[in-house]
Protein backbone atom coordinates (compact mmCIF):
# COMPACT_ATOMS: atom_id res chain seq x y z
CA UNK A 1 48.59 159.34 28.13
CA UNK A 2 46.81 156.88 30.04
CA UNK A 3 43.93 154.47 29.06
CA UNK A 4 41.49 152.77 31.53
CA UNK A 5 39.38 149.91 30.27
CA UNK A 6 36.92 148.45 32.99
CA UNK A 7 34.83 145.02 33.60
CA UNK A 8 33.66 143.21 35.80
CA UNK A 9 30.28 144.85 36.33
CA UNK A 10 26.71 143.18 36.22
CA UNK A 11 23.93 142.28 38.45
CA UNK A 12 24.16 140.78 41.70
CA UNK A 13 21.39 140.04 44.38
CA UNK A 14 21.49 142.51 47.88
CA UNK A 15 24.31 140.51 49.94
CA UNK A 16 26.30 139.66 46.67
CA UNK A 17 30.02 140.33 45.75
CA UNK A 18 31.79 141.22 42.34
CA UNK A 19 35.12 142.33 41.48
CA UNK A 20 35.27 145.64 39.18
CA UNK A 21 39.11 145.32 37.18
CA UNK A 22 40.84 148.77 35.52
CA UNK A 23 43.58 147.54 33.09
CA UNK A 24 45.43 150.52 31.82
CA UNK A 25 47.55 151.14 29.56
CA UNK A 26 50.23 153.72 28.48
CA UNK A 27 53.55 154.55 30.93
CA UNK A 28 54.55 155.51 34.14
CA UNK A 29 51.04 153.24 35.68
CA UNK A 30 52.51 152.91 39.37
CA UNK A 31 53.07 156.98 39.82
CA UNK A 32 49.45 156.78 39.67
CA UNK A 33 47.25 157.58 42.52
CA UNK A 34 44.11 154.91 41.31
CA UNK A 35 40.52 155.81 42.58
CA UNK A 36 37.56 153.99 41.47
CA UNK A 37 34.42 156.62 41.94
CA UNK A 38 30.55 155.49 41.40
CA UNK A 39 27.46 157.91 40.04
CA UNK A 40 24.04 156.57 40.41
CA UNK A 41 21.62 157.91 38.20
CA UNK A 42 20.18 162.05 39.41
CA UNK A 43 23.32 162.09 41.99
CA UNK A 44 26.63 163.59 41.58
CA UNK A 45 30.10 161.50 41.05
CA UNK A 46 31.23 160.14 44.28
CA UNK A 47 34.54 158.93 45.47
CA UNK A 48 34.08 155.40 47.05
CA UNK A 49 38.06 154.44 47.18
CA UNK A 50 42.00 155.51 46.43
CA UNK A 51 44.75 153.58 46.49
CA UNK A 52 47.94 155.37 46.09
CA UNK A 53 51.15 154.96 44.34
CA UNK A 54 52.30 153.60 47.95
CA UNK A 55 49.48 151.30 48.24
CA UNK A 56 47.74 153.12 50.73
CA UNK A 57 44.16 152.79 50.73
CA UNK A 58 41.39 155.12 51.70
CA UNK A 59 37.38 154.31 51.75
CA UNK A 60 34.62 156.13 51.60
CA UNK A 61 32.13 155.79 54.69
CA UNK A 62 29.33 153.99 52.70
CA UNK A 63 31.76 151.50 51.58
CA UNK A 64 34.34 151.29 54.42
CA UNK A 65 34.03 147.06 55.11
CA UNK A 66 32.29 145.81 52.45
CA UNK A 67 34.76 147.16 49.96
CA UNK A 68 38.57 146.65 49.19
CA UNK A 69 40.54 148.40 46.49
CA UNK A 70 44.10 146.88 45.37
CA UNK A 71 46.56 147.11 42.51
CA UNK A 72 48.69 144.94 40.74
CA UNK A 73 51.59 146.86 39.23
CA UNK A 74 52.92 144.32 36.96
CA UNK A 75 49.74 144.31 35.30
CA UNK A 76 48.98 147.51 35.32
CA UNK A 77 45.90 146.96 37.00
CA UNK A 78 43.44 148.10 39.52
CA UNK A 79 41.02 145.95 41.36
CA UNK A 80 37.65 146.78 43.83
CA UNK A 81 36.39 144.16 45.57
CA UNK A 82 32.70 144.74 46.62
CA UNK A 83 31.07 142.57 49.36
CA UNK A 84 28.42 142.54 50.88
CA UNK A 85 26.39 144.81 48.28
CA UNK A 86 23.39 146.65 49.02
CA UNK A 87 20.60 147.98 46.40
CA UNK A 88 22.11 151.74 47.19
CA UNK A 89 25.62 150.53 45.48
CA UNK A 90 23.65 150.52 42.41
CA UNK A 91 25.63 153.34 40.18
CA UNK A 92 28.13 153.34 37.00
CA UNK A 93 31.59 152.51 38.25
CA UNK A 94 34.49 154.95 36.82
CA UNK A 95 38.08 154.16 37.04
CA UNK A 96 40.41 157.50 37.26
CA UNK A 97 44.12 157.59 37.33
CA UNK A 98 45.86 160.96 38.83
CA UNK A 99 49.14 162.08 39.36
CA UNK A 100 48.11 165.10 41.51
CA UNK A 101 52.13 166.59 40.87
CA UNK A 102 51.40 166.96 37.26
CA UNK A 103 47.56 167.81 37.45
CA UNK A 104 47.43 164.73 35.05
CA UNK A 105 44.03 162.76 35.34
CA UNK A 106 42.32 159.89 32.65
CA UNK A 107 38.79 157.98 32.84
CA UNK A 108 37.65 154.98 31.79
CA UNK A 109 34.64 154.52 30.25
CA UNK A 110 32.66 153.04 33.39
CA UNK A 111 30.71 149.84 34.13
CA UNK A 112 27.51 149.15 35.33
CA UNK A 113 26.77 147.22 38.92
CA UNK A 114 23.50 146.92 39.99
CA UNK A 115 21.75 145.03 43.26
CA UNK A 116 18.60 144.31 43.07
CA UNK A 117 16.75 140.98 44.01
């Protein structure tokens, strides 16, 4: 069992940065494939960026740039740095551990980033 707590979110002005953190708890945190996904409100849950259990990291389009995801195993925590913002990053920000293998998968509980002048 794996817990994700989130922070970090708030509002920024268009051109602003902020730094989303996903401290989790429970075992086995490094196994984890981390991805941090985003739903504005009356769209669907989207994907914005993975890092791996190797550290490999993958971006979505819309983000690829302004965005960097990293982790910090010895905290157990994962980190996206946003840059750059624009009003259309405006969404909830969910933090999701998987370990694909085991078709294991946990959520936290999201926070809220919004650009707006």
């Amino acid at each position: 069992q794996v817990q994700l707590v989130e922070s970090g979110g708030g509002l920024v002005q268009p051109g602003g940065s902020l730094r989303l953190s996903c401290a989790a708890s429970g075992s086995s945190f490094s196994i984890y494939a981390m991805n941090w996904y985003r739903q504005a409100p009356g769209k669907q849950r989207e994907l914005v960026a993975t890092i791996t259990s190797g550290g490999s990291a993958y971006y979505a389009y819309s983000v690829k740039g302004r965005f960097t995801i990293s982790r910090d195993n010895s905290k157990n925590t994962v980190y996206l740095q946003m840059n750059s913002l624009k009003p259309e990053d405006t969404a909830a920000y969910y933090c999701n551990a998987e370990w694909a293998t085991r078709g294991l998968a946990y959520w936290g509980q999201g926070t809220q980033v919004t650009v707006s002048s």
